[in-house]
C-alpha atoms as a PDB file:
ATOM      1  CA  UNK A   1       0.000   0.000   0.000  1.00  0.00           C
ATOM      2  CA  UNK A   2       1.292   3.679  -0.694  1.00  0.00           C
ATOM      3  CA  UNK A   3       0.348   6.143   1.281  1.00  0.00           C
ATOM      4  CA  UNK A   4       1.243  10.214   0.382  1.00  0.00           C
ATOM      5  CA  UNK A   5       0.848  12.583   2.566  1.00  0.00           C
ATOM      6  CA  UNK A   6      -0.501  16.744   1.323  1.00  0.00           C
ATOM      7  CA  UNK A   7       1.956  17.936  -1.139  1.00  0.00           C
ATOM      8  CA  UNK A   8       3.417  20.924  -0.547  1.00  0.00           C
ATOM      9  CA  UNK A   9       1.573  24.043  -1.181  1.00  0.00           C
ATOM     10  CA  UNK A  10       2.033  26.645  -4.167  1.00  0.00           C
ATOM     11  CA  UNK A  11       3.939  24.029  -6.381  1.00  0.00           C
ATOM     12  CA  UNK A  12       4.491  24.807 -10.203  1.00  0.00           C
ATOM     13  CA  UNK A  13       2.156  22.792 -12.358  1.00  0.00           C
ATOM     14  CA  UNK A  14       5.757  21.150 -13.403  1.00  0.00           C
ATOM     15  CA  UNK A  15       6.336  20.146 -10.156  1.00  0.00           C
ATOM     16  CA  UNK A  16       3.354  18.421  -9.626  1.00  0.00           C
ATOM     17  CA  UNK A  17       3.271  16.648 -12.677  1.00  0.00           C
ATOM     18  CA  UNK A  18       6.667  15.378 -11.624  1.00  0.00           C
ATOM     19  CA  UNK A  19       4.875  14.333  -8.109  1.00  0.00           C
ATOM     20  CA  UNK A  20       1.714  12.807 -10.098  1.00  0.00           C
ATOM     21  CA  UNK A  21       4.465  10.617 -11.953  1.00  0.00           C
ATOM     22  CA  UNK A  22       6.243   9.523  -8.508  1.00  0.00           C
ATOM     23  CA  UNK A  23       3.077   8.187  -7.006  1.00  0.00           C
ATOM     24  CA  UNK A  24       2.057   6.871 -10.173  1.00  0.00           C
ATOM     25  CA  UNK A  25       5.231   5.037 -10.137  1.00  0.00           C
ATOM     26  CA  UNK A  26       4.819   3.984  -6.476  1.00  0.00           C
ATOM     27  CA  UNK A  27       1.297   3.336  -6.758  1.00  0.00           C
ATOM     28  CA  UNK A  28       1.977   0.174  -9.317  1.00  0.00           C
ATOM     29  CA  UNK A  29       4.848  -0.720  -7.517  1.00  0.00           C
ATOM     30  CA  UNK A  30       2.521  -1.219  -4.158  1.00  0.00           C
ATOM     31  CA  UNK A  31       0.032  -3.227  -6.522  1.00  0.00           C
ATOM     32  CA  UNK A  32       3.000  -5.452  -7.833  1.00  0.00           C
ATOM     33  CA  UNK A  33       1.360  -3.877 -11.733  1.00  0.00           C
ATOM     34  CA  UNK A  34       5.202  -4.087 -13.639  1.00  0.00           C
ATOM     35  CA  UNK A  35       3.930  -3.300 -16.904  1.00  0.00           C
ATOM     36  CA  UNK A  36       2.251   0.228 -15.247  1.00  0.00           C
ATOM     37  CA  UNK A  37       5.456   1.246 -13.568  1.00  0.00           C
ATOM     38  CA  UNK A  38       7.968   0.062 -16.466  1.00  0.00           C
ATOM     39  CA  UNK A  39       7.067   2.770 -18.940  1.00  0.00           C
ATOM     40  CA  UNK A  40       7.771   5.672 -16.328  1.00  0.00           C
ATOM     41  CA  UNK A  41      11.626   4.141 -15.645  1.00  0.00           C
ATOM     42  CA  UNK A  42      14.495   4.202 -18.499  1.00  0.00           C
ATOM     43  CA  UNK A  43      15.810   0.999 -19.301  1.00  0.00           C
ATOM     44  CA  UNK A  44      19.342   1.963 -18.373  1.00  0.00           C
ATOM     45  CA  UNK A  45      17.807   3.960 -14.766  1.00  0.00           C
ATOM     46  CA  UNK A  46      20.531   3.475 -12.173  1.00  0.00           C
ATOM     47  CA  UNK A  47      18.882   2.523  -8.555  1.00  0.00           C
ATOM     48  CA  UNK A  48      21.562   3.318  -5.525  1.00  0.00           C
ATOM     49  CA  UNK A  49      20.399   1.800  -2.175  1.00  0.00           C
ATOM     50  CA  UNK A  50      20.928   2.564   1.898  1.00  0.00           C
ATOM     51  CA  UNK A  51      24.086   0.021   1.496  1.00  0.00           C
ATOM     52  CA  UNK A  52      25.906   1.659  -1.524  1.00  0.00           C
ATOM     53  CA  UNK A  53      24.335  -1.315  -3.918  1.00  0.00           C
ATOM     54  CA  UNK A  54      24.044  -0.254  -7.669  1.00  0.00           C
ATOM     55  CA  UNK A  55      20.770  -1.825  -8.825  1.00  0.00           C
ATOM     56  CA  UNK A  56      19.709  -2.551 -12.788  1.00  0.00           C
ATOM     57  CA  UNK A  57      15.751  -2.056 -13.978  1.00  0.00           C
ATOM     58  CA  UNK A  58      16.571  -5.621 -15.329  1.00  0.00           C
ATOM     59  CA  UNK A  59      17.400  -6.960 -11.689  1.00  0.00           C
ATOM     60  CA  UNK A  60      14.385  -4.882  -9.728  1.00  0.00           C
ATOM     61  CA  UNK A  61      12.251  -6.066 -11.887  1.00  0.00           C
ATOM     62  CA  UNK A  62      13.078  -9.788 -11.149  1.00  0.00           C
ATOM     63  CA  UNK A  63      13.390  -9.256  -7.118  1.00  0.00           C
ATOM     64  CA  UNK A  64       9.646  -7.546  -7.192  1.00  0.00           C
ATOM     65  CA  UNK A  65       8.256 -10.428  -9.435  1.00  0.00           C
ATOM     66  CA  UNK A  66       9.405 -12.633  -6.869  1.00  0.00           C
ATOM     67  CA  UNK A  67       8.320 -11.324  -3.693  1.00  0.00           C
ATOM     68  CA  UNK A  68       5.120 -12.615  -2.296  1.00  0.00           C
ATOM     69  CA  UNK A  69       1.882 -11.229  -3.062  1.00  0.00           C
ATOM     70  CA  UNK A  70       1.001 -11.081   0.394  1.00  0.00           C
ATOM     71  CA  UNK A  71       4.285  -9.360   1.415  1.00  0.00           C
ATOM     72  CA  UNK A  72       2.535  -6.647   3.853  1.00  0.00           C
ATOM     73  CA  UNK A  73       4.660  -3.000   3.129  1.00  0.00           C
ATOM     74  CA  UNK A  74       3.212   0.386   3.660  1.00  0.00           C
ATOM     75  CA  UNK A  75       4.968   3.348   2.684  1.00  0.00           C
ATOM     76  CA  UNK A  76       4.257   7.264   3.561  1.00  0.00           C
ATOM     77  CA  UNK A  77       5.817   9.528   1.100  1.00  0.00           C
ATOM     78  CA  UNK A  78       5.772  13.326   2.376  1.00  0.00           C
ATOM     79  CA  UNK A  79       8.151  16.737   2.469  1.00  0.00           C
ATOM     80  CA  UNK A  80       8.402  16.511  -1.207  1.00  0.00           C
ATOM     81  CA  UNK A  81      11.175  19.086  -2.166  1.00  0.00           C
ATOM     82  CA  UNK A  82      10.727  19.582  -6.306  1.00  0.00           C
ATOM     83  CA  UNK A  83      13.608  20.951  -8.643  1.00  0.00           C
ATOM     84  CA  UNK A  84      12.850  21.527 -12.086  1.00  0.00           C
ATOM     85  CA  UNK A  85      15.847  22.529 -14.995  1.00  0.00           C
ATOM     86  CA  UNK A  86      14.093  22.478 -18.224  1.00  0.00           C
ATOM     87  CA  UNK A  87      13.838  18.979 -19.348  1.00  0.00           C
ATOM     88  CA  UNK A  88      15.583  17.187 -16.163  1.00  0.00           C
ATOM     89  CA  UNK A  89      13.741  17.369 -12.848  1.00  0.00           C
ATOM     90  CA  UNK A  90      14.799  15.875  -9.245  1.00  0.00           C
ATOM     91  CA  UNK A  91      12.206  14.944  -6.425  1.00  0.00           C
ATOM     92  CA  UNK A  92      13.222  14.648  -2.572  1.00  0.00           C
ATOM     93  CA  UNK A  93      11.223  13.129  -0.309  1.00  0.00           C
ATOM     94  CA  UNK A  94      11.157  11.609   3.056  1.00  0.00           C
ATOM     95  CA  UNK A  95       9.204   7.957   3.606  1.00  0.00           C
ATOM     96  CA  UNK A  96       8.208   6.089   6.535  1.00  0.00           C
ATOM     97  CA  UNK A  97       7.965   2.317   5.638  1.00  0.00           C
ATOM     98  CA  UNK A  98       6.225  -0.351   7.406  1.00  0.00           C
ATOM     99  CA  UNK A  99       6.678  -4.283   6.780  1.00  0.00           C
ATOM    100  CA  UNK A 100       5.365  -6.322   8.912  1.00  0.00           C
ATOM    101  CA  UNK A 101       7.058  -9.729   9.392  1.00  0.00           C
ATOM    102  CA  UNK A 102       4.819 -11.819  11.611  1.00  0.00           C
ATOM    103  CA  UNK A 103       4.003  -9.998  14.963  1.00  0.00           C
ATOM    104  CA  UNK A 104       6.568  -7.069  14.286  1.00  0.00           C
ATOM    105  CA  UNK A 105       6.360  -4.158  12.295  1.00  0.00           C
ATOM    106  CA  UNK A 106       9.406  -2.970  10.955  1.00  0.00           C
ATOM    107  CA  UNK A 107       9.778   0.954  10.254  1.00  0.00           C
ATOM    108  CA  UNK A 108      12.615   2.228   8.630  1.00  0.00           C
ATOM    109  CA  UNK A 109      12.702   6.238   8.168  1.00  0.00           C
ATOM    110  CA  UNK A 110      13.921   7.063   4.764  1.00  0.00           C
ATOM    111  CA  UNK A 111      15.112  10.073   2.649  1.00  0.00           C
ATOM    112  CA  UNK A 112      15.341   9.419  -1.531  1.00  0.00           C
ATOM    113  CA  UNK A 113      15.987  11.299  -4.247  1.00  0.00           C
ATOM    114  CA  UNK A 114      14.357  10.560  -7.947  1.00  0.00           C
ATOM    115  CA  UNK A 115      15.853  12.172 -10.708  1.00  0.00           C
ATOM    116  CA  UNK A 116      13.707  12.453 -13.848  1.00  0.00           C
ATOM    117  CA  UNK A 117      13.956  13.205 -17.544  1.00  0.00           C
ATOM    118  CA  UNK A 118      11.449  14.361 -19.931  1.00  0.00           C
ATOM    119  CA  UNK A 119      11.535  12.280 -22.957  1.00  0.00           C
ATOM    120  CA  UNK A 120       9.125  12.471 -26.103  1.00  0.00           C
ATOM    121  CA  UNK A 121       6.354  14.611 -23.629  1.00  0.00           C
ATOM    122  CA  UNK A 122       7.016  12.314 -20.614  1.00  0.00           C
ATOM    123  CA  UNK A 123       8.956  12.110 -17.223  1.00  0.00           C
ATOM    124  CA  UNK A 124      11.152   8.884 -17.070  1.00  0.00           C
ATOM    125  CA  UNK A 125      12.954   8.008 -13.974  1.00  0.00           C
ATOM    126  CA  UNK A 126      16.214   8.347 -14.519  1.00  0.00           C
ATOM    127  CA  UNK A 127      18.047   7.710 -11.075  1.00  0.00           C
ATOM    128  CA  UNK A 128      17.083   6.696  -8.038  1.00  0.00           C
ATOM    129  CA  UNK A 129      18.893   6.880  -4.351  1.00  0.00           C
ATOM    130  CA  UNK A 130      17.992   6.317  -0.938  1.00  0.00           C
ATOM    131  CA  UNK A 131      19.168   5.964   2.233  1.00  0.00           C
ATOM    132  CA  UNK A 132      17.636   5.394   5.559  1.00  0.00           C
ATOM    133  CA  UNK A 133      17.677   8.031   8.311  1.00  0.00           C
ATOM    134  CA  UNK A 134      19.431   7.577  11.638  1.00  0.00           C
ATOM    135  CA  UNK A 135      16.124   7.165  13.740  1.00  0.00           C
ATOM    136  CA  UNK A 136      15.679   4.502  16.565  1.00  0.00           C
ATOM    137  CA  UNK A 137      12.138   2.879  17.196  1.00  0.00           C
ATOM    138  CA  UNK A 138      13.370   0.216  19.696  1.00  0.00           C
ATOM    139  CA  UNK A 139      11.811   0.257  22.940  1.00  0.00           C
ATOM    140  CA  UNK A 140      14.278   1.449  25.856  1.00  0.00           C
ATOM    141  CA  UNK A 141      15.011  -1.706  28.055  1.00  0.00           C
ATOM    142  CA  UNK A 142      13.782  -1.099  31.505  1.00  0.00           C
ATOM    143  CA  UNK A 143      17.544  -1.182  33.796  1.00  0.00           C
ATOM    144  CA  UNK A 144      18.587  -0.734  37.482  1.00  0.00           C
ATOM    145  CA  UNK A 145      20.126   2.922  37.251  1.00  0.00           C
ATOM    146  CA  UNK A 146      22.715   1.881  39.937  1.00  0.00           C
ATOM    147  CA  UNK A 147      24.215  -0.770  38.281  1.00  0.00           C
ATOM    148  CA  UNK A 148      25.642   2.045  35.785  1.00  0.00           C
END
């Protein structure tokens, strides 16, 4: 499921054509729909992840058809930050994710960057990097302060 949160006000109708793309994007990706979220992503699109691996269309493509249907992952895209320069465009955004992996939800806080090109009337991802932010959701363990 993709969740977005308000855009930000006063945006260029650029800008949120470039944001109507993104969730478009996300939107199949949540629904598993490859053929909808191919056409919006150049073949050669380079995908950078939180641990420095480079990532192919080619190989995403495979790893998504082969994660289960019922894989349960929610993701809140917000604090979109939109830069357009004639025919190239880059998106920032924070995410929260969810995935829930039997009785625990995992939430990873997450800050990407999508860099876009328009080709033949239309955005196409060109680049995409993330990278998770330093934020702790663990519980404190309860302690004996004078045993410190």
């Amino acid at each position: 499921m993709f969740i977005c949160a308000s855009e930000t006000p006063k945006l260029t109708p650029e800008q949120q054509e470039i944001i109507n793309v993104h969730k478009s994007m996300w939107e199949a990706v949540g629904k598993r729909d490859l053929d909808a979220w191919s056409p919006y992503v150049e073949e050669d699109c380079i995908f950078s992840s939180d641990d420095g691996e480079i990532t192919t269309k080619a190989e995403l493509i495979q790893h998504l058809r082969y994660m289960p249907r019922d894989y349960d992952r929610s993701e809140n895209h917000r604090d979109f930050i939109v830069r357009v320069y004639g025919n190239t465009a880059v998106l920032n955004f924070r995410s929260t994710a969810h995935e829930q992996f039997t009785d625990t939800d995992i939430i990873t806080e997450m800050r990407q960057t999508e860099t876009f090109i328009k080709r033949r009337g239309s955005w196409k991802l060109i680049a995409q990097q993330w990278g998770a932010q330093p934020v702790n959701f663990r519980k404190p363990a309860v302690g004996d302060p004078t045993r410190f």
